[in-house]
Protein backbone atom coordinates (compact mmCIF):
# COMPACT_ATOMS: atom_id res chain seq x y z
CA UNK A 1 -52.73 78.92 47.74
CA UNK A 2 -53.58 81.58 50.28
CA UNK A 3 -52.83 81.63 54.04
CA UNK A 4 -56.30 80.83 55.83
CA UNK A 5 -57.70 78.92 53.18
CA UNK A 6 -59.80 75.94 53.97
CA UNK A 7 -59.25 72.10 52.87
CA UNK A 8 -60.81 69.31 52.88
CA UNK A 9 -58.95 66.60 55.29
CA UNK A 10 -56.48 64.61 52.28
CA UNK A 11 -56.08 61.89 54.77
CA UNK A 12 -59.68 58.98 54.55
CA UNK A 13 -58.21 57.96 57.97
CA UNK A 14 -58.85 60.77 60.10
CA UNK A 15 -61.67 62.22 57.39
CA UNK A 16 -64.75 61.51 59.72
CA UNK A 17 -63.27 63.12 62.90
CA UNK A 18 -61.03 66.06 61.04
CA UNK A 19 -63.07 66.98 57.79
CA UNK A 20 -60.90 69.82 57.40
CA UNK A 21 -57.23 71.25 57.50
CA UNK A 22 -56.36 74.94 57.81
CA UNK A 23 -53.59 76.30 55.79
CA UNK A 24 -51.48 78.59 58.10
CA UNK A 25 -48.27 79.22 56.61
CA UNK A 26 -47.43 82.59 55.42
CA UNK A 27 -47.12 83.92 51.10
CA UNK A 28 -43.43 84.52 52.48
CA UNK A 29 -42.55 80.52 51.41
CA UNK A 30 -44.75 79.77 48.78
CA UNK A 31 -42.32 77.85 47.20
CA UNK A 32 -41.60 75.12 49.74
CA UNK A 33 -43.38 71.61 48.25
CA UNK A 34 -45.37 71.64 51.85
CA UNK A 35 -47.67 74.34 53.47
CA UNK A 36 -48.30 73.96 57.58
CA UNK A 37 -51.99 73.38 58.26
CA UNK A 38 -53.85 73.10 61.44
CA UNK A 39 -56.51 70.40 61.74
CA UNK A 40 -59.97 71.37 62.25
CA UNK A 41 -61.87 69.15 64.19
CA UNK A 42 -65.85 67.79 65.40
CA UNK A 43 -63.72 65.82 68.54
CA UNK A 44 -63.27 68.41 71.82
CA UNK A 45 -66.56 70.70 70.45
CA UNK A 46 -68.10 69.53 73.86
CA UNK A 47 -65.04 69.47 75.86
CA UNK A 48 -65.02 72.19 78.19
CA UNK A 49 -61.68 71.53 79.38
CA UNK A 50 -60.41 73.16 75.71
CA UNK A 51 -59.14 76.88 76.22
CA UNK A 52 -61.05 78.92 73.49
CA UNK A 53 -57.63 81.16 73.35
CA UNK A 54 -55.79 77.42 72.09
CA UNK A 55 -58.49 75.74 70.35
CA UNK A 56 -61.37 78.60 69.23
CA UNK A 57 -64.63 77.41 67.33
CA UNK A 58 -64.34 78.23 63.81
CA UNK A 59 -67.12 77.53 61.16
CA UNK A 60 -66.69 75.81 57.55
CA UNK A 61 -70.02 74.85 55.32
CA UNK A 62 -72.13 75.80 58.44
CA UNK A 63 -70.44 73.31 60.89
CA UNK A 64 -68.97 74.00 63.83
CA UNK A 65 -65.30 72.85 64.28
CA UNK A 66 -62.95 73.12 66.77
CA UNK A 67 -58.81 74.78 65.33
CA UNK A 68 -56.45 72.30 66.71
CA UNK A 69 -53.29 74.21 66.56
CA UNK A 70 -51.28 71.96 68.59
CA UNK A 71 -51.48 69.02 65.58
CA UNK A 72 -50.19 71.32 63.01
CA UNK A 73 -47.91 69.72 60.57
CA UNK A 74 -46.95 70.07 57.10
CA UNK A 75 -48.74 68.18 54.24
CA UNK A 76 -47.45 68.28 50.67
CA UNK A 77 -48.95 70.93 48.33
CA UNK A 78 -49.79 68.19 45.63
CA UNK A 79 -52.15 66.66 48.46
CA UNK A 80 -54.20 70.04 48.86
CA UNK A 81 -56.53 70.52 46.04
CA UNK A 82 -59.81 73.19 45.45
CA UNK A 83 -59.87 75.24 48.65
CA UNK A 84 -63.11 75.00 50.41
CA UNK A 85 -63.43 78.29 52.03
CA UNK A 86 -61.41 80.72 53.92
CA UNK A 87 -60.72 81.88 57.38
CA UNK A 88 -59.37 85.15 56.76
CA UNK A 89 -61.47 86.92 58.52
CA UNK A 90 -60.66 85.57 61.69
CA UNK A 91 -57.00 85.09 61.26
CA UNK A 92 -56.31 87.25 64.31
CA UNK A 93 -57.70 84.14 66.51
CA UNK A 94 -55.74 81.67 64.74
CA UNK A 95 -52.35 83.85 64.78
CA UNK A 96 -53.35 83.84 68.29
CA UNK A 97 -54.41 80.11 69.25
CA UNK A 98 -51.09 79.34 67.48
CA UNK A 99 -49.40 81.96 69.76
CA UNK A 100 -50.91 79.84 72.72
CA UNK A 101 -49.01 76.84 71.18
CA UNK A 102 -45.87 78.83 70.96
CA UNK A 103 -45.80 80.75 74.46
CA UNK A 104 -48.55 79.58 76.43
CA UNK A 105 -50.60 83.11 76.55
């Protein structure tokens, strides 16, 4: 598992609104059972009330989704399966929506 690496949503619940979860936790503690994932979500992509620095637009499979980094939680690794993509290439605007989260800059 790499950090940035796309998912598809584990949880049918929430599947339709959150197709995807973002893997954000560092190499550093691979060996936890759990990695910390961000949701990534079609609900607030026409709220304008969303700060782009907390929540930016990201896109998987050619859909537009919005990085919820205030719902992050961990999810057990056995629950994570084929990786769907990655977000590497713009990890420096989700090391710094999660920074929002953290400090509120």
């Amino acid at each position: 598992m790499a950090q940035f690496d796309v998912y598809a949503n584990p949880q049918p619940d929430s599947r339709r609104f959150v197709p995807y979860v973002l893997d954000v936790q560092s190499a550093l503690i691979d060996q936890l059972g759990t990695r910390l994932v961000m949701p990534l979500s079609r609900v607030g992509l026409r709220q304008a009330r969303l700060p782009l620095n907390l929540c930016p637009l990201l896109e998987v499979a050619g859909e537009p989704l919005v990085l919820m980094p205030h719902l992050a939680a961990p999810l057990s690794l056995r629950l994570l399966k084929k990786p769907a993509g990655s977000l590497a290439h713009r990890s420096a605007e989700i090391m710094g929506a999660m920074d929002t989260v953290l400090s509120g800059f």
